[in-house]
N, C-alpha and C. Protein backbone atom coordinates (compact mmCIF):
# COMPACT_ATOMS: atom_id res chain seq x y z
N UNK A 1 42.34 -63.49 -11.40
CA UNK A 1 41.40 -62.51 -10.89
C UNK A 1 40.24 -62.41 -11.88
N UNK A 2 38.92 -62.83 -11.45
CA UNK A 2 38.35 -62.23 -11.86
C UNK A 2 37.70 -61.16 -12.76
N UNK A 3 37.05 -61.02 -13.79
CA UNK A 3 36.80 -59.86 -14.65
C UNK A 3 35.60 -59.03 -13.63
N UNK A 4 35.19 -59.34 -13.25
CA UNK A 4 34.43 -58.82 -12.03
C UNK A 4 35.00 -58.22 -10.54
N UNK A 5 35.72 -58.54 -10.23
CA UNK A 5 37.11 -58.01 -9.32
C UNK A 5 37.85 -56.78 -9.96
N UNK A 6 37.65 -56.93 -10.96
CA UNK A 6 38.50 -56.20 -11.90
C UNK A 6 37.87 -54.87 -12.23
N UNK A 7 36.65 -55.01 -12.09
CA UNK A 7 35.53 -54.01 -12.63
C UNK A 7 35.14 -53.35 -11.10
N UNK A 8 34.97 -54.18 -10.65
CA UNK A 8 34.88 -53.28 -9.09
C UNK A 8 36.15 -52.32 -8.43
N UNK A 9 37.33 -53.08 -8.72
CA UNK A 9 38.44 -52.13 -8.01
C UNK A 9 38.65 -51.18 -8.80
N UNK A 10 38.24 -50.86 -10.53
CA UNK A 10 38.81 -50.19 -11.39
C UNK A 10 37.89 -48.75 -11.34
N UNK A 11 36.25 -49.58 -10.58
CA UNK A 11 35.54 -48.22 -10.50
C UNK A 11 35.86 -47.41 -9.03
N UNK A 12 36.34 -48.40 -8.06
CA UNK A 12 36.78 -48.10 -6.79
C UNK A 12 37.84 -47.46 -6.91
N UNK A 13 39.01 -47.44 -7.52
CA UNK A 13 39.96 -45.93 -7.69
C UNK A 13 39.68 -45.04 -8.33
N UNK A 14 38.39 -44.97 -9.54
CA UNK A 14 38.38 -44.02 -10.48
C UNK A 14 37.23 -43.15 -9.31
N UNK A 15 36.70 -43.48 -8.68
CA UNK A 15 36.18 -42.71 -7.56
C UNK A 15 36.72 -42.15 -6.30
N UNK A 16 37.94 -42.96 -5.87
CA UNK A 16 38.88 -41.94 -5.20
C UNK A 16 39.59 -41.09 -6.00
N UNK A 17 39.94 -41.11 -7.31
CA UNK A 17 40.56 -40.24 -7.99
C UNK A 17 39.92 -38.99 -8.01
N UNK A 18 38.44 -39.32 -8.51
CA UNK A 18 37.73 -38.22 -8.66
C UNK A 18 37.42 -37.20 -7.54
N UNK A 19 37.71 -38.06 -5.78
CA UNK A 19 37.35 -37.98 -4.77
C UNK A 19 38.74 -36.34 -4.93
N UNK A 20 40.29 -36.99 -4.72
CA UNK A 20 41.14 -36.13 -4.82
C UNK A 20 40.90 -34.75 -5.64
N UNK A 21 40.37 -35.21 -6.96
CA UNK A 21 40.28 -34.31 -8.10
C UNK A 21 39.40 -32.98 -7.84
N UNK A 22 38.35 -33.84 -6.93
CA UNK A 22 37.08 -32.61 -6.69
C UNK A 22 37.98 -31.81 -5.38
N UNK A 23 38.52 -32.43 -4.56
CA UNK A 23 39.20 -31.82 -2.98
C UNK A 23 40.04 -30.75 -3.53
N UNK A 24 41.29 -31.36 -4.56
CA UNK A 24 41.96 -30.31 -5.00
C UNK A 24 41.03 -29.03 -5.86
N UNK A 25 40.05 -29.21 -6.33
CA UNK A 25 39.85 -28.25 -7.20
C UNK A 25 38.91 -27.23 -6.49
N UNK A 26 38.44 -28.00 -5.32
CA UNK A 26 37.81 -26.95 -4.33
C UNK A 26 38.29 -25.77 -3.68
N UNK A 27 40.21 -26.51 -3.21
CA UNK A 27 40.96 -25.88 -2.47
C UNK A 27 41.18 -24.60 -3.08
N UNK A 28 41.23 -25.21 -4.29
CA UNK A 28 42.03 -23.82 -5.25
C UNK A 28 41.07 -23.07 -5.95
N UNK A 29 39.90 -23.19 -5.61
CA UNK A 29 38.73 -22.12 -5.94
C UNK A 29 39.15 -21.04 -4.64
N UNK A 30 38.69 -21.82 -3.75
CA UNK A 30 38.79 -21.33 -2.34
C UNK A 30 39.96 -20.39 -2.10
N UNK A 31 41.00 -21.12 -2.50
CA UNK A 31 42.68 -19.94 -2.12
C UNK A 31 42.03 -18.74 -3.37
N UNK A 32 41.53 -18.89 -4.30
CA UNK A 32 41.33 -18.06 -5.37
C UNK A 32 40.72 -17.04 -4.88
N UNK A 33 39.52 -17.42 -4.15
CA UNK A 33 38.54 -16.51 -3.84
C UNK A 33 39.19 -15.54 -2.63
N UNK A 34 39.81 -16.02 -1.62
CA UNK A 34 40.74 -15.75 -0.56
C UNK A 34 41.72 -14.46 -1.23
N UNK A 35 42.43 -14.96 -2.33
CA UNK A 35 43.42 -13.80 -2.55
C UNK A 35 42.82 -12.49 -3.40
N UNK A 36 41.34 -13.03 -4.05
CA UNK A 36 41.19 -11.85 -4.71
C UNK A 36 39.95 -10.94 -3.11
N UNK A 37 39.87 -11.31 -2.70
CA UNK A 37 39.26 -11.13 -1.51
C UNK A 37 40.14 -9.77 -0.67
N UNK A 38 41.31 -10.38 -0.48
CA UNK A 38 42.32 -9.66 0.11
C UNK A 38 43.10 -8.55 -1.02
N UNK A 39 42.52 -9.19 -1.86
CA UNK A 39 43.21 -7.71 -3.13
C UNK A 39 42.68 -6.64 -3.16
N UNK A 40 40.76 -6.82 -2.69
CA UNK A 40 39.76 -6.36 -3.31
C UNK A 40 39.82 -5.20 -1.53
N UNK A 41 40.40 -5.45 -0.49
CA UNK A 41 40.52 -4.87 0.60
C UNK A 41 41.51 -4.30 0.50
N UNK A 42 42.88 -4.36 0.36
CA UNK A 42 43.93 -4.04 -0.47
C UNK A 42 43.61 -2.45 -1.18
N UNK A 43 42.77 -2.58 -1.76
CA UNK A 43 42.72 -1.69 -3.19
C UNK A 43 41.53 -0.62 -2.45
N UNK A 44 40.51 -1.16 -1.60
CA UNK A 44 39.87 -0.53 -1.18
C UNK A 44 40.47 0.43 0.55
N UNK A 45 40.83 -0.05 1.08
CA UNK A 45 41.84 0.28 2.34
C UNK A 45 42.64 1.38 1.68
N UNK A 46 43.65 0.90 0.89
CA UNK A 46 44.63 2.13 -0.25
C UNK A 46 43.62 3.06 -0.66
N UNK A 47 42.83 3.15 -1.40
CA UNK A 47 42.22 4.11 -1.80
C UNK A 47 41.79 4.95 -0.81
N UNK A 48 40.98 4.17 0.27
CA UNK A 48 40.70 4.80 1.31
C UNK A 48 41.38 6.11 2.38
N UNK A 49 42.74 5.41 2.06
CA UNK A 49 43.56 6.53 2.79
C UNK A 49 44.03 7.10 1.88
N UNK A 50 43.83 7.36 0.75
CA UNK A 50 44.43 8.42 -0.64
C UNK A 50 43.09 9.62 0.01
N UNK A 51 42.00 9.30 0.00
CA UNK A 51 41.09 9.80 0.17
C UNK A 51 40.80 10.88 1.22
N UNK A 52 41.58 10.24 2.05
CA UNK A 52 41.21 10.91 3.39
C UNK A 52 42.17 11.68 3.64
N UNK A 53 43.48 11.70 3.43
CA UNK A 53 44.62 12.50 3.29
C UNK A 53 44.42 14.05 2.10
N UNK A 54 43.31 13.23 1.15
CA UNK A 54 43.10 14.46 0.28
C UNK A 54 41.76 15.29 0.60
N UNK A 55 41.35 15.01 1.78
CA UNK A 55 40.21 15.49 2.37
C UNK A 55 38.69 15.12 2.05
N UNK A 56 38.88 13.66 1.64
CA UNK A 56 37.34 13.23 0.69
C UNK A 56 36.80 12.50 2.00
N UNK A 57 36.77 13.08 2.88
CA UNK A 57 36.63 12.00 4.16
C UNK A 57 35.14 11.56 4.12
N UNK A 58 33.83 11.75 3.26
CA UNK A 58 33.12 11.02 3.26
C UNK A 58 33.06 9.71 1.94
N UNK A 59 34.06 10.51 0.85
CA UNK A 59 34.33 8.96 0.16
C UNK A 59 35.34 7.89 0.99
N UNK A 60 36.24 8.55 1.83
CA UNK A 60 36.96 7.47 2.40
C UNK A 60 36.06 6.72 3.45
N UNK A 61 35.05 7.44 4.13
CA UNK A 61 34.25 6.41 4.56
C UNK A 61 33.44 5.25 4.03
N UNK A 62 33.47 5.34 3.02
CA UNK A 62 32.56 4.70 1.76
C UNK A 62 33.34 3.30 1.85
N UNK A 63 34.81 4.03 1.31
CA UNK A 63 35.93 2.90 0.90
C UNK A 63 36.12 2.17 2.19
N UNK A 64 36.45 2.43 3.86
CA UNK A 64 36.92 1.58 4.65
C UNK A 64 36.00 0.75 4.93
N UNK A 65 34.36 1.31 5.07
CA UNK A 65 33.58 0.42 4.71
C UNK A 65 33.63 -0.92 4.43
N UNK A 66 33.55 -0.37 2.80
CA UNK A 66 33.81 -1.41 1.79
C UNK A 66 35.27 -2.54 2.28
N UNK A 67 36.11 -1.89 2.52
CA UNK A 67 37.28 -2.29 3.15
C UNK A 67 37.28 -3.91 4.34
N UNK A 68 36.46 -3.08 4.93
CA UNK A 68 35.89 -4.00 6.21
C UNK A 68 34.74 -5.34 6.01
N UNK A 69 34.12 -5.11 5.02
CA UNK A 69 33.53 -5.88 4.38
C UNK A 69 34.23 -7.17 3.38
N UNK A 70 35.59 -6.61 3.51
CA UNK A 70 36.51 -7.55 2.57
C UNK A 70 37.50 -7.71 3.30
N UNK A 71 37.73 -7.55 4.70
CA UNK A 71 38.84 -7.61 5.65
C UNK A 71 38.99 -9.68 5.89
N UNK A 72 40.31 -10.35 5.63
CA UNK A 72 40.06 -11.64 5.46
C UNK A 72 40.78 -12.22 7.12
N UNK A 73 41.45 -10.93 7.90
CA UNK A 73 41.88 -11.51 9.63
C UNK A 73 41.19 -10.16 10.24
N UNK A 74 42.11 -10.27 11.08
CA UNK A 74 41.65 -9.74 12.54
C UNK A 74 42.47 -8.81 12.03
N UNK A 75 44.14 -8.16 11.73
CA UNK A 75 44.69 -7.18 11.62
C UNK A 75 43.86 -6.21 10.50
N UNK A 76 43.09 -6.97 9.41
CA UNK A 76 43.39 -6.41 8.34
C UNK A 76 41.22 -5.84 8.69
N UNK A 77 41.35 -6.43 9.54
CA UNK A 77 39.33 -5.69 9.98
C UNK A 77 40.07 -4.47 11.01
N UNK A 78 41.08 -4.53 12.10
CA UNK A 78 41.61 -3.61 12.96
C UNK A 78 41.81 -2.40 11.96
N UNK A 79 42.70 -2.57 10.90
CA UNK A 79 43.17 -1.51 10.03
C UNK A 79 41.77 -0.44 9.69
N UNK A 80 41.02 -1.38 9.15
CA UNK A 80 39.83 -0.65 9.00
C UNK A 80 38.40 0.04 9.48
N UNK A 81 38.42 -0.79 10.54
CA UNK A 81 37.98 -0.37 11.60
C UNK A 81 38.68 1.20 12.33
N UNK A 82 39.68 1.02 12.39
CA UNK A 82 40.53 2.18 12.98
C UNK A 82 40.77 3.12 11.99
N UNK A 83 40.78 3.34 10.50
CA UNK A 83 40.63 4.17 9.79
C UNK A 83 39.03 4.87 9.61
N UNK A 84 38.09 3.56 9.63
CA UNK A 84 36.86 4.02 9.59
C UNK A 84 36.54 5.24 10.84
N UNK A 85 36.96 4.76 11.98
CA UNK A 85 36.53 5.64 13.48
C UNK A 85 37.38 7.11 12.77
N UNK A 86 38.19 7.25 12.51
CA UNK A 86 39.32 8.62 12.33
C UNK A 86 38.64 8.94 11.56
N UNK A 87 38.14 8.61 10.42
CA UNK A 87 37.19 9.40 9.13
C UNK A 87 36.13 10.01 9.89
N UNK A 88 35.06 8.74 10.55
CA UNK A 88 34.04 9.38 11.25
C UNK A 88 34.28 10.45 12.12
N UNK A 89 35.47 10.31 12.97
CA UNK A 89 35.37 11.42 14.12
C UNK A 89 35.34 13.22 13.12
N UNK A 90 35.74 13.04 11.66
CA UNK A 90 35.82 14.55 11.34
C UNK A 90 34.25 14.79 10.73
N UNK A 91 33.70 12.99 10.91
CA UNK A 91 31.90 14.36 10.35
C UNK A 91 31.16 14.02 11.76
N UNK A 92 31.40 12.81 12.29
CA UNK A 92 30.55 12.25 13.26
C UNK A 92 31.08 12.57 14.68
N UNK A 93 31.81 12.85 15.30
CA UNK A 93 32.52 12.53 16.44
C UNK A 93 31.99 11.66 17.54
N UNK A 94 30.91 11.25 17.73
CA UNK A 94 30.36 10.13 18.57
C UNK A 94 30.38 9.20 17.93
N UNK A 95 30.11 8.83 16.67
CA UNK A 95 30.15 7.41 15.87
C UNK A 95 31.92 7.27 15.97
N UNK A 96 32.36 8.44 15.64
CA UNK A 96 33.56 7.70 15.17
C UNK A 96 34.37 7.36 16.72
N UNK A 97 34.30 8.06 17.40
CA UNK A 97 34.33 7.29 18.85
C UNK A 97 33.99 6.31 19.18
N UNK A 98 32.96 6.08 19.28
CA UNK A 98 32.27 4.70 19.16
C UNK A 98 32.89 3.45 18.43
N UNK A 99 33.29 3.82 17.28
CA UNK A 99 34.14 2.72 16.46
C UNK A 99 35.34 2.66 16.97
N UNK A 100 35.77 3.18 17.40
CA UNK A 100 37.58 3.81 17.80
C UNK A 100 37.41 2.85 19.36
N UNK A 101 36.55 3.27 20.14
CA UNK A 101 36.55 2.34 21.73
C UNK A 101 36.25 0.93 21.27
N UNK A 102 35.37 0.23 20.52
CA UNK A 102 34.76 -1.21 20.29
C UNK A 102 36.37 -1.34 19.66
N UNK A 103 36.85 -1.24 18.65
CA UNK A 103 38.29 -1.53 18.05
C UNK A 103 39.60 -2.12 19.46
N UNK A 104 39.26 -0.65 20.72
CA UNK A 104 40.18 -0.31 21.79
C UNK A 104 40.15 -1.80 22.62
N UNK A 105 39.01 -2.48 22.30
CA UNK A 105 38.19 -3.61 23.42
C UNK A 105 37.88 -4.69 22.54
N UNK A 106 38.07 -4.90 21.05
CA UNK A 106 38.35 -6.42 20.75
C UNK A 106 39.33 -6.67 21.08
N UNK A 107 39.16 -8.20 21.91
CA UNK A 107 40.67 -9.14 21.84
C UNK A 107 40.82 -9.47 21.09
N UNK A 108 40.25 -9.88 19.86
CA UNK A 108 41.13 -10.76 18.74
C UNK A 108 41.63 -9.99 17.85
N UNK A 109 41.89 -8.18 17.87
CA UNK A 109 42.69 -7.50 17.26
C UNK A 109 44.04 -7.43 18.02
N UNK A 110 45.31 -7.01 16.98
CA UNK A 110 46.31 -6.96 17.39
C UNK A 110 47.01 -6.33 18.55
N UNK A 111 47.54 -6.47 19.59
CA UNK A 111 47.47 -5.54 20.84
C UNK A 111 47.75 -3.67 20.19
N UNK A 112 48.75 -3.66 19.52
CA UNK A 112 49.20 -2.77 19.36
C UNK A 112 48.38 -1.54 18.57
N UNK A 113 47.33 -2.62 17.46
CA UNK A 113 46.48 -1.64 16.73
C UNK A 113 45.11 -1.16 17.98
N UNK A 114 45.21 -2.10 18.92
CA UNK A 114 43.93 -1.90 19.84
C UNK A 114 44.08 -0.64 20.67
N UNK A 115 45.67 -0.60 20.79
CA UNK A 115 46.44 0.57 21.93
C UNK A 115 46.00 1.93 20.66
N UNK A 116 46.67 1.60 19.19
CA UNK A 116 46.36 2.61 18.69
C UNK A 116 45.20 3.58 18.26
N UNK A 117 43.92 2.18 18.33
CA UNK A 117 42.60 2.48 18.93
C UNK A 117 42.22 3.77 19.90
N UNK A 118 42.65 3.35 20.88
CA UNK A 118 42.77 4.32 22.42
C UNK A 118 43.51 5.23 22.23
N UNK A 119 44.82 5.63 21.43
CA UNK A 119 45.18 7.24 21.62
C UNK A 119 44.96 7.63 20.66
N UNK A 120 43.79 7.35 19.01
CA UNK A 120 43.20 8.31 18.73
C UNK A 120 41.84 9.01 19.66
N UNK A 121 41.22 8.32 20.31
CA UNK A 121 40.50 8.32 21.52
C UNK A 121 41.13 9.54 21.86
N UNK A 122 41.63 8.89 22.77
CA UNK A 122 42.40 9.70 24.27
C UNK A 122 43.02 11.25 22.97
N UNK A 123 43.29 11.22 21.62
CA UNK A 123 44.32 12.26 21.21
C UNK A 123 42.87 13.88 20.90
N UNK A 124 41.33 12.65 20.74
CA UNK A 124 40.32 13.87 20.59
C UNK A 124 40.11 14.08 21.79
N UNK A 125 40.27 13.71 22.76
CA UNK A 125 40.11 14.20 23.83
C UNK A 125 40.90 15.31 24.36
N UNK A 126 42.17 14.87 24.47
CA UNK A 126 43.24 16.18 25.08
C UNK A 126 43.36 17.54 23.51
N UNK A 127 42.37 16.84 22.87
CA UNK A 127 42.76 18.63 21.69
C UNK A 127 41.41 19.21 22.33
N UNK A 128 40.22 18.35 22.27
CA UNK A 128 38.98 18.74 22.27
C UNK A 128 38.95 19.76 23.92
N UNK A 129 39.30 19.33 24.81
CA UNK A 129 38.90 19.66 26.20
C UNK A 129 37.45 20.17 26.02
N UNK A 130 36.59 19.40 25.69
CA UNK A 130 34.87 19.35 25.71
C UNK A 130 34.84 18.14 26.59
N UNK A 131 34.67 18.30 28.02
CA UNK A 131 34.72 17.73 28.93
C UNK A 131 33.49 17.16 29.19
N UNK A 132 32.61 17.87 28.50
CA UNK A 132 30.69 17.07 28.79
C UNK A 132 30.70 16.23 27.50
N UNK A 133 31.23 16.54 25.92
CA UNK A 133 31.68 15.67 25.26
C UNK A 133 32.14 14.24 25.39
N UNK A 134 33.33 14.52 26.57
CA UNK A 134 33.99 13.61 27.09
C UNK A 134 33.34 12.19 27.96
N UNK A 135 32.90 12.75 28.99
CA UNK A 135 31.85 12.22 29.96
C UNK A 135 30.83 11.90 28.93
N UNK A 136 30.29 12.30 28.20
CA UNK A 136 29.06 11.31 27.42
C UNK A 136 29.34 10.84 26.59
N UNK A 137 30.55 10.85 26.29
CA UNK A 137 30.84 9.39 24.97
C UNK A 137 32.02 8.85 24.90
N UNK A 138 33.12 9.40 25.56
CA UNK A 138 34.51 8.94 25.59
C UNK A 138 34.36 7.53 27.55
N UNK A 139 34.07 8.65 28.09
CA UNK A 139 34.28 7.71 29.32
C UNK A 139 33.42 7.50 29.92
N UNK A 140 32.49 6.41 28.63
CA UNK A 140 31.09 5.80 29.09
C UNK A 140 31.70 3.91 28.60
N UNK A 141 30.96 3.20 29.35
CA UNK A 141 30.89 1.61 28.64
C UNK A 141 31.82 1.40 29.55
N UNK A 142 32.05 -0.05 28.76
CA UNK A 142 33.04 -1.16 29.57
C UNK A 142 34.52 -0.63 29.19
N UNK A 143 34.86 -0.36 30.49
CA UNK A 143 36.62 -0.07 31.03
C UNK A 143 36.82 1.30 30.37
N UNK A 144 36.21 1.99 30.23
CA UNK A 144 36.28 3.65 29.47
C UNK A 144 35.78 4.32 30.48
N UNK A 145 34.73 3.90 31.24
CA UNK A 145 34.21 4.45 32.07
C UNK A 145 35.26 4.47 33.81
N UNK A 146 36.18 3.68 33.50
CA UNK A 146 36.63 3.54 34.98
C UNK A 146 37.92 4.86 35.11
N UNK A 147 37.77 5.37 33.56
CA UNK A 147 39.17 6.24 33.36
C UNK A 147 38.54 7.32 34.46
N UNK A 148 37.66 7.67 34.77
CA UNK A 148 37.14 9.01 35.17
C UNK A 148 36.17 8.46 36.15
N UNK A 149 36.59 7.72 36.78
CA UNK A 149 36.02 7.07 38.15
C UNK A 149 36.31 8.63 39.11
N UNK A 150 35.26 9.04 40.30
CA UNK A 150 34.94 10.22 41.09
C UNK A 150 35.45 11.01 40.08
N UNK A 151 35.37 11.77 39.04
CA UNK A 151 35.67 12.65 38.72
C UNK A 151 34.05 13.21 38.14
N UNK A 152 33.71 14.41 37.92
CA UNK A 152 32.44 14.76 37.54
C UNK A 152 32.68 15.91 36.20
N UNK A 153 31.41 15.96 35.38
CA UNK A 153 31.56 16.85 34.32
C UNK A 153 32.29 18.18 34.44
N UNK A 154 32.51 18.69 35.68
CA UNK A 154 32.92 19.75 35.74
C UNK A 154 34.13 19.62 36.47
N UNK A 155 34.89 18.75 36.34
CA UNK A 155 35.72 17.97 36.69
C UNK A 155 36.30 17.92 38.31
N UNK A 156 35.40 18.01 39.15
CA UNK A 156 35.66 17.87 40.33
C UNK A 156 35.61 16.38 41.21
């Protein structure tokens, strides 16, 4: 063989090597960034509901926020999303409605957190009995609105 054969195949694996070397070291930036990602939602989500249980419900809005901004699936944006709407409904009650129905109506959240979506919904509703409340922000939009099909503000 050749000393020239020799020099070509020797730079031809030291460049797939390097090829592997860079793939692996990408991966594991990547998983890196991924888990501190999910730590950093983790820590913010937790706090979040320390918060809101202790009545800081505009720092816990801060935190699910933040939360949601670091959410790495679909369960873990549902979680926060659905904590965010419950915070809002005690300063906002139309925003946090608002967040609480869009949550009720993604498909790519979990069925069960989507259901749990809808009976914080449906749970301000049957405390509230603010029935013009109701009609202008609960059973307006897509498939919210069909709950109260012929029925009118004054509920006839």
């Amino acid at each position: 063989m050749s000393t020239k054969y020799v020099v070509i195949l020797s730079g031809a694996i030291l460049l797939i090597l390097a090829g592997i070397a860079g793939v692996i070291y990408i991966e594991n930036r990547n998983q890196r960034a991924i888990v501190e990602r999910q730590q950093k939602f983790t820590n913010e989500f937790t706090t979040g509901r320390e918060l809101i249980v202790s009545g800081k419900v505009e720092d816990s809005i801060k935190q699910f926020e933040q939360a949601l901004d670091h959410a790495t699936n679909a369960k873990e944006e549902a979680l926060a999303r659905i904590n965010l709407g419950t915070s809002y409904i005690r300063t906002d009650p139309p925003k946090g409605i608002a967040i609480l129905k869009e949550a009720s109506l993604n498909e790519s959240f979990p069925r069960n957190y989507r259901a749990d979506a809808a009976v914080y919904v449906l749970d301000y509703y049957v405390l509230g009995k603010d029935f013009a409340f109701a009609f202008d922000h609960i059973f307006t939009g897509p498939q919210w609105e069909t709950f109260a099909n012929g029925v009118t503000k004054d509920r006839k």
